[in-house]
C-alpha atoms as a PDB file:
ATOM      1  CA  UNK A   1      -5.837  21.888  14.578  1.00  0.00           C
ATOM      2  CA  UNK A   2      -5.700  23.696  11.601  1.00  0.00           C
ATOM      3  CA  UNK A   3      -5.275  21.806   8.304  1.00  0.00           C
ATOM      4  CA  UNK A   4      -1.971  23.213   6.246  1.00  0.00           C
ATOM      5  CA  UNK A   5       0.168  21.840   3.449  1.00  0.00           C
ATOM      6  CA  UNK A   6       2.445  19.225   4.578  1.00  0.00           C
ATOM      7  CA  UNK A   7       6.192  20.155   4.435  1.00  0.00           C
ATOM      8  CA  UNK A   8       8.098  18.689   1.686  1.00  0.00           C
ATOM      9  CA  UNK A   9      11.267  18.004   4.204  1.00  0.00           C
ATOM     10  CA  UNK A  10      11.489  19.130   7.788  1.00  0.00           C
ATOM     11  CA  UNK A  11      13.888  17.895  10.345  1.00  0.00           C
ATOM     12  CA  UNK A  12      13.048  15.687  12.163  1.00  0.00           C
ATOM     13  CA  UNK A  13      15.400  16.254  15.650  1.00  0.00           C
ATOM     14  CA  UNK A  14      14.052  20.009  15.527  1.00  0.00           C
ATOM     15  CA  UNK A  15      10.295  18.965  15.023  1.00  0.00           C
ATOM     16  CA  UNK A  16      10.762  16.565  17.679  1.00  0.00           C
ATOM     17  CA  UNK A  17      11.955  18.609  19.905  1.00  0.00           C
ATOM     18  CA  UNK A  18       9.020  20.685  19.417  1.00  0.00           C
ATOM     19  CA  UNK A  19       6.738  18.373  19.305  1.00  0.00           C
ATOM     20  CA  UNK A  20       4.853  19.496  16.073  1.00  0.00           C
ATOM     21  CA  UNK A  21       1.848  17.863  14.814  1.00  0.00           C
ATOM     22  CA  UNK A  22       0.554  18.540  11.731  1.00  0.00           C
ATOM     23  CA  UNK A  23      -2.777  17.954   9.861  1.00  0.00           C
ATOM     24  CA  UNK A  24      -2.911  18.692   6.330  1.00  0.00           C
ATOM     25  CA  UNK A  25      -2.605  17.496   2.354  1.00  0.00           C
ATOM     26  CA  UNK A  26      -0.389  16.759   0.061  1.00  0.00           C
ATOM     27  CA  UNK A  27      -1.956  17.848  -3.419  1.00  0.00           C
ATOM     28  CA  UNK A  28      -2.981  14.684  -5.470  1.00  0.00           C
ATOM     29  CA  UNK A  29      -0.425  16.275  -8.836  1.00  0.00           C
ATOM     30  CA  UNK A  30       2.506  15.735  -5.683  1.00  0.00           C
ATOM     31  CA  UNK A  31       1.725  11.777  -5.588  1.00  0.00           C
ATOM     32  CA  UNK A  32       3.738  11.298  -9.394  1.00  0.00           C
ATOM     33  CA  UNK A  33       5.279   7.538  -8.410  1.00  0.00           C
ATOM     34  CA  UNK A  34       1.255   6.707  -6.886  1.00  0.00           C
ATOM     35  CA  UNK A  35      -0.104   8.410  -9.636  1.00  0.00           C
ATOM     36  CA  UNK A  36       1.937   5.916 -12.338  1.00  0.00           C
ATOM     37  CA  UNK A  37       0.450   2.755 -10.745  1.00  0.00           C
ATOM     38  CA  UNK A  38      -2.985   3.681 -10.584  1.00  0.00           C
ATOM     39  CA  UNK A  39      -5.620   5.065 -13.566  1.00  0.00           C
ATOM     40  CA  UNK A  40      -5.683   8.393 -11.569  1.00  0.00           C
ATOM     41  CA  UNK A  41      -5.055   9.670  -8.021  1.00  0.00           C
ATOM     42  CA  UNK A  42      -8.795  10.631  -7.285  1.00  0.00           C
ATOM     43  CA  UNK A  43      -7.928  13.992  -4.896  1.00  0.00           C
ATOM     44  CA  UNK A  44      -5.435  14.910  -2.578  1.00  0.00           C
ATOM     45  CA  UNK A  45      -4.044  12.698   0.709  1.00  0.00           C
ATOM     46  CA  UNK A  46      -4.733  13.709   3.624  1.00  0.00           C
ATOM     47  CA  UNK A  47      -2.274  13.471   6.211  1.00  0.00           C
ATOM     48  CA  UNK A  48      -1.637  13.685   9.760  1.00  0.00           C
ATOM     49  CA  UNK A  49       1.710  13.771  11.705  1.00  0.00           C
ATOM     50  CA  UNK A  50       3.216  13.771  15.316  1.00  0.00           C
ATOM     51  CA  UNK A  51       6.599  14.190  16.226  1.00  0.00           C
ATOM     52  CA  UNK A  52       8.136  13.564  19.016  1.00  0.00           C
ATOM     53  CA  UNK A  53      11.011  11.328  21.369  1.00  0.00           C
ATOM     54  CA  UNK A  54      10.025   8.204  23.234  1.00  0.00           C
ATOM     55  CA  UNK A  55      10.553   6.789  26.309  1.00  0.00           C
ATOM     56  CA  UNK A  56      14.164   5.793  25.374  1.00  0.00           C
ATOM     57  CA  UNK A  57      15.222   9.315  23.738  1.00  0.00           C
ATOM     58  CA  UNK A  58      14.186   8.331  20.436  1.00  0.00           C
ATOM     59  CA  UNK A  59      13.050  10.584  17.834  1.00  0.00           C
ATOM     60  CA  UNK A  60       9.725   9.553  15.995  1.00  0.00           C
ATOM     61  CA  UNK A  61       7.626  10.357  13.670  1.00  0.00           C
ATOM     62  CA  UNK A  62       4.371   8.761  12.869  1.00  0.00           C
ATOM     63  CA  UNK A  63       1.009   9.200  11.052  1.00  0.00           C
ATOM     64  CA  UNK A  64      -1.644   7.886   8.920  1.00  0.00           C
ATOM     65  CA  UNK A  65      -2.421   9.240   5.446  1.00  0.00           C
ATOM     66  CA  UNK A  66      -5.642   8.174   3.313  1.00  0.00           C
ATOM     67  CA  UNK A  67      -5.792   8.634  -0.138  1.00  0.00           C
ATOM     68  CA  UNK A  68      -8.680   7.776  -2.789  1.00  0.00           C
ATOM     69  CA  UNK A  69      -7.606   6.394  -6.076  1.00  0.00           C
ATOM     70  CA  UNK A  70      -9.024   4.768  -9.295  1.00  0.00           C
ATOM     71  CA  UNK A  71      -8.259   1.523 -10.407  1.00  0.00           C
ATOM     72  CA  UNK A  72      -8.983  -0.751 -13.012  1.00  0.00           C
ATOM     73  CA  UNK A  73     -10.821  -3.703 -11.240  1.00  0.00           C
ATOM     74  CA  UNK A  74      -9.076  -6.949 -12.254  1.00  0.00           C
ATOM     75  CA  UNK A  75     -11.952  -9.014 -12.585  1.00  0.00           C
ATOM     76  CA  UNK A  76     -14.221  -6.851 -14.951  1.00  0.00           C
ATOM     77  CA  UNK A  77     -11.900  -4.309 -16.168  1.00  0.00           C
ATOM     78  CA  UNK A  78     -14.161  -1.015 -15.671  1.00  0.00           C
ATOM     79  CA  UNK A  79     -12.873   1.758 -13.311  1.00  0.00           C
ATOM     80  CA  UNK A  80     -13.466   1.510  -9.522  1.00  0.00           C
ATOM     81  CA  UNK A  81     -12.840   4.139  -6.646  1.00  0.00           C
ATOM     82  CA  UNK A  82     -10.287   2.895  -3.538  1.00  0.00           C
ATOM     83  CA  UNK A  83      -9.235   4.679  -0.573  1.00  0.00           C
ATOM     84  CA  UNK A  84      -5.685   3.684   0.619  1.00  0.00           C
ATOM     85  CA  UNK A  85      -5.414   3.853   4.557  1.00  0.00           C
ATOM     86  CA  UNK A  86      -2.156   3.453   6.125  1.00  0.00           C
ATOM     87  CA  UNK A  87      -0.153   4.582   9.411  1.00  0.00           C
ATOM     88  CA  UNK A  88       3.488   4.352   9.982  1.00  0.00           C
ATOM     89  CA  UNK A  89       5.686   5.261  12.114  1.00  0.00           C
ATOM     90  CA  UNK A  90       9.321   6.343  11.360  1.00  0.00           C
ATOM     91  CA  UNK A  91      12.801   6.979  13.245  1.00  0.00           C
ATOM     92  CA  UNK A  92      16.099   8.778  11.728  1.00  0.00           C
ATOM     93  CA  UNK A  93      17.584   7.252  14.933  1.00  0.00           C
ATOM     94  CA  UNK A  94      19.088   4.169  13.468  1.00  0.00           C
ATOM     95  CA  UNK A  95      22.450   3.668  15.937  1.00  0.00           C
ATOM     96  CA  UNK A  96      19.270   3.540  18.970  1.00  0.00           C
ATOM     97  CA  UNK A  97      17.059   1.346  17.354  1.00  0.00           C
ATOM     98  CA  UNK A  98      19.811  -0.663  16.315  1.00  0.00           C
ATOM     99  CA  UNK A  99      21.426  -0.661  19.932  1.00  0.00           C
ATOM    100  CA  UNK A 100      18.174  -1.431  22.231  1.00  0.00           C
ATOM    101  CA  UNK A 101      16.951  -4.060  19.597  1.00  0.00           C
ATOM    102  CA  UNK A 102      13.370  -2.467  18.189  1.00  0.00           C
ATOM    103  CA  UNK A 103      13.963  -2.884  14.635  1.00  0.00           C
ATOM    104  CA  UNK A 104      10.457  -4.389  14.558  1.00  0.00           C
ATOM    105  CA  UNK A 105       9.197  -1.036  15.885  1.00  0.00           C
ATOM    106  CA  UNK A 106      10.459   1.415  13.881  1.00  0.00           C
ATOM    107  CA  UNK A 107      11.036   2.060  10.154  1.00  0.00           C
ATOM    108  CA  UNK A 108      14.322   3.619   9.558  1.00  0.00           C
ATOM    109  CA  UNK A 109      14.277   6.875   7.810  1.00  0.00           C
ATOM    110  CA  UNK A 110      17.675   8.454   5.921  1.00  0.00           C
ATOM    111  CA  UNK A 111      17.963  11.592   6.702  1.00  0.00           C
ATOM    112  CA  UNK A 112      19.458  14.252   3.118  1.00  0.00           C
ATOM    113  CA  UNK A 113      22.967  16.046   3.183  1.00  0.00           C
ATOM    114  CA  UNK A 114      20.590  19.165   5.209  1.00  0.00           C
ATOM    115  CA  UNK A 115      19.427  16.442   8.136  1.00  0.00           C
ATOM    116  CA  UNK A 116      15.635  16.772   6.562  1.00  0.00           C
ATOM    117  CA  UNK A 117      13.725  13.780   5.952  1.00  0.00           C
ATOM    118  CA  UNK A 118      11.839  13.650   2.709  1.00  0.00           C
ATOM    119  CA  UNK A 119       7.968  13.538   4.148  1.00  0.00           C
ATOM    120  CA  UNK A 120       6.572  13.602   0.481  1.00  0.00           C
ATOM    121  CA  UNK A 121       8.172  10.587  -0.481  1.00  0.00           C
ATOM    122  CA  UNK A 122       7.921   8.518   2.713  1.00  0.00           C
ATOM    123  CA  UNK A 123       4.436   9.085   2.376  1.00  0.00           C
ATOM    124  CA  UNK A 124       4.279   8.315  -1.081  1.00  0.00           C
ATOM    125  CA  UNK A 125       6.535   4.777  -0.259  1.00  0.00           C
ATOM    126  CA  UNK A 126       3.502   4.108   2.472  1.00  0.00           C
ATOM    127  CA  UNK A 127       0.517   4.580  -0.123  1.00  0.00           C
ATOM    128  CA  UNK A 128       2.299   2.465  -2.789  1.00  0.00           C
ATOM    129  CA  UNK A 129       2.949  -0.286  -0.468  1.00  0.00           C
ATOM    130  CA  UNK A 130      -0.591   0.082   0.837  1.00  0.00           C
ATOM    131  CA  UNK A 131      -2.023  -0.986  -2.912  1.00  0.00           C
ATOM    132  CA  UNK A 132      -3.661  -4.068  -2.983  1.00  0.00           C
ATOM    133  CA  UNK A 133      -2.301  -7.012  -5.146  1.00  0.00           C
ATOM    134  CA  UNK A 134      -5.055  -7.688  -7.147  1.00  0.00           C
ATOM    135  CA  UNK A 135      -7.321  -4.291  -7.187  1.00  0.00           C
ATOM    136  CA  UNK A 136     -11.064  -5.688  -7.362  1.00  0.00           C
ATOM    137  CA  UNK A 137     -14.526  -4.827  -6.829  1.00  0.00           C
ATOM    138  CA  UNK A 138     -16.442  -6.621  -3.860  1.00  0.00           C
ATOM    139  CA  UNK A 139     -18.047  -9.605  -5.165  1.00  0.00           C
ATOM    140  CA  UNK A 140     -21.720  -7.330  -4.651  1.00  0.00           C
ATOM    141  CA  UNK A 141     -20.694  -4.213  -6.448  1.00  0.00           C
ATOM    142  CA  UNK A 142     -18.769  -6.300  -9.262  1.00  0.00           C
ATOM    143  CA  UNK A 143     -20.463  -6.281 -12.599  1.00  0.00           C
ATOM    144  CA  UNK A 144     -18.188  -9.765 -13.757  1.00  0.00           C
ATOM    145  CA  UNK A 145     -19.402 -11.538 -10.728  1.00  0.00           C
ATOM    146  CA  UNK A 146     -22.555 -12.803 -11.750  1.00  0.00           C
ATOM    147  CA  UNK A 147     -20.572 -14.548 -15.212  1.00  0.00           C
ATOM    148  CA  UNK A 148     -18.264 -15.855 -12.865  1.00  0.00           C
ATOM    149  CA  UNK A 149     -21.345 -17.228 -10.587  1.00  0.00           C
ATOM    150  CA  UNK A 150     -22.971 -18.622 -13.306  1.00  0.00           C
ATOM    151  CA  UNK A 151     -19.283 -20.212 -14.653  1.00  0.00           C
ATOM    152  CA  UNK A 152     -19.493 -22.376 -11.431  1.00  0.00           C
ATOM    153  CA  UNK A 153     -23.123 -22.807 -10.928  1.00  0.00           C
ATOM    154  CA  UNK A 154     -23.395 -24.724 -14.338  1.00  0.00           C
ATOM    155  CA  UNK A 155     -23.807 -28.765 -14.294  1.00  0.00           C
ATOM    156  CA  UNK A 156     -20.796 -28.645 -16.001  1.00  0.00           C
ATOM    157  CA  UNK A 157     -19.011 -28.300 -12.567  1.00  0.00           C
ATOM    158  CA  UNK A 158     -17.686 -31.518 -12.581  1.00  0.00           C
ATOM    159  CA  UNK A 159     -15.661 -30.804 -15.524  1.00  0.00           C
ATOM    160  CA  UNK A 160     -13.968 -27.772 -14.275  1.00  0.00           C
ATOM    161  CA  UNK A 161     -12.914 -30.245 -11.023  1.00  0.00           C
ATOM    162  CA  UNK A 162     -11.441 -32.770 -12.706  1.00  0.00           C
ATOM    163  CA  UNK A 163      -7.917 -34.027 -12.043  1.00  0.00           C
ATOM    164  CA  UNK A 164      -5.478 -32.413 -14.646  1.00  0.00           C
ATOM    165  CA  UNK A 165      -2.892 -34.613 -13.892  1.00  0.00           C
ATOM    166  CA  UNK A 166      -4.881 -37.743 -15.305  1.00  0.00           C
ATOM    167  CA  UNK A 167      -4.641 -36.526 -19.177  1.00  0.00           C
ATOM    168  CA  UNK A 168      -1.475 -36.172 -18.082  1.00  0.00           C
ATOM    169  CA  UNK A 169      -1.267 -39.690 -16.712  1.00  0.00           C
ATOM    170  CA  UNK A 170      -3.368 -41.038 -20.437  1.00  0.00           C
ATOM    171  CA  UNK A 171      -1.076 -39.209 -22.371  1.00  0.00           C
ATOM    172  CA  UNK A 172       1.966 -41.337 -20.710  1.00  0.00           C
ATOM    173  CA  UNK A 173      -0.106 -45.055 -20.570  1.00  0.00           C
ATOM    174  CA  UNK A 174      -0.882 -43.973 -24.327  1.00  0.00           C
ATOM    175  CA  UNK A 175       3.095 -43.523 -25.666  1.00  0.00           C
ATOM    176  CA  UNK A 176       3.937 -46.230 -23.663  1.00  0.00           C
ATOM    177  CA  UNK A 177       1.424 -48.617 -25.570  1.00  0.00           C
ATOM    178  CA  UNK A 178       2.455 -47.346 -28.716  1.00  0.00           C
ATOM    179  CA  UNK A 179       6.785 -48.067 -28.058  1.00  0.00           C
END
């Protein structure tokens, strides 16, 4: 299969019913929305795509995409490389899925006033939602990790464990004492 530029819209019925696949990019400079929640999209996503109707006569789409970005680790701050993986798989079919109950197997997608499906920004939705919460380096590779190890190696360990709650608790036995 030859690698191409992914469509920006396509319908979906017609692609179905033709059962395209496609294997290709979408150019990093396409990914704005990613692009604003990362320090950079590191090079293009690559994409692939089937199309076609289930079993029950429903149209699907569905694909994985991997993209590298950089990220600011949240531990040490510097700069560090992550490849987003994700699949998904997609329906414009909404009355079927609704009717035979497999809203847990499909994502609905809205189809525009032509009866295309944006692919650019489903994709996009899928690599956002793929970010991790807290972007970090593995503990190995991190250069903050051996600060933090020696944070909780120290004797002083059994300072950092102690029970907030009983200044808390001092505090109160203390103003009471004192009325």
């Amino acid at each position: 299969m030859q690698s191409v530029k992914i469509p920006l819209t396509i319908d979906p019925y017609r692609a179905a019913a033709k059962k395209l696949d496609y294997q290709g990019i979408i150019a990093a400079d396409g990914l704005e929305r990613l692009a604003s929640m990362v320090v950079s999209v590191a090079d293009d996503a690559q994409v692939n795509l089937s199309f076609y109707e289930d079993l029950s006569g429903i149209v699907v789409f569905e694909g994985t995409v991997v993209c590298p970005v950089i990220m600011e680790c949240q531990r040490c701050g510097e700069k560090m490389r992550l490849e987003l993986k994700t699949g998904f798989r997609y329906s414009p079919d909404i009355k079927k899925i609704e009717e035979l109950e497999l809203q847990d197997q499909y994502d609905c997608a809205d189809l525009n006033n032509l009866g295309e499906i944006d692919l650019y920004a489903i994709i996009e939705d899928e690599l956002i939602l793929s970010l991790p919460l807290i972007a970090k380096h593995s503990d190995e590779e991190c250069p903050a990790s051996d600060l933090i190890e020696s944070l909780y190696d120290n004797e002083d360990t059994a300072e950092l464990k102690h029970n907030p709650f009983a200044e808390l608790g001092e505090l109160i036995k203390h103003k009471n004492s004192n009325s």
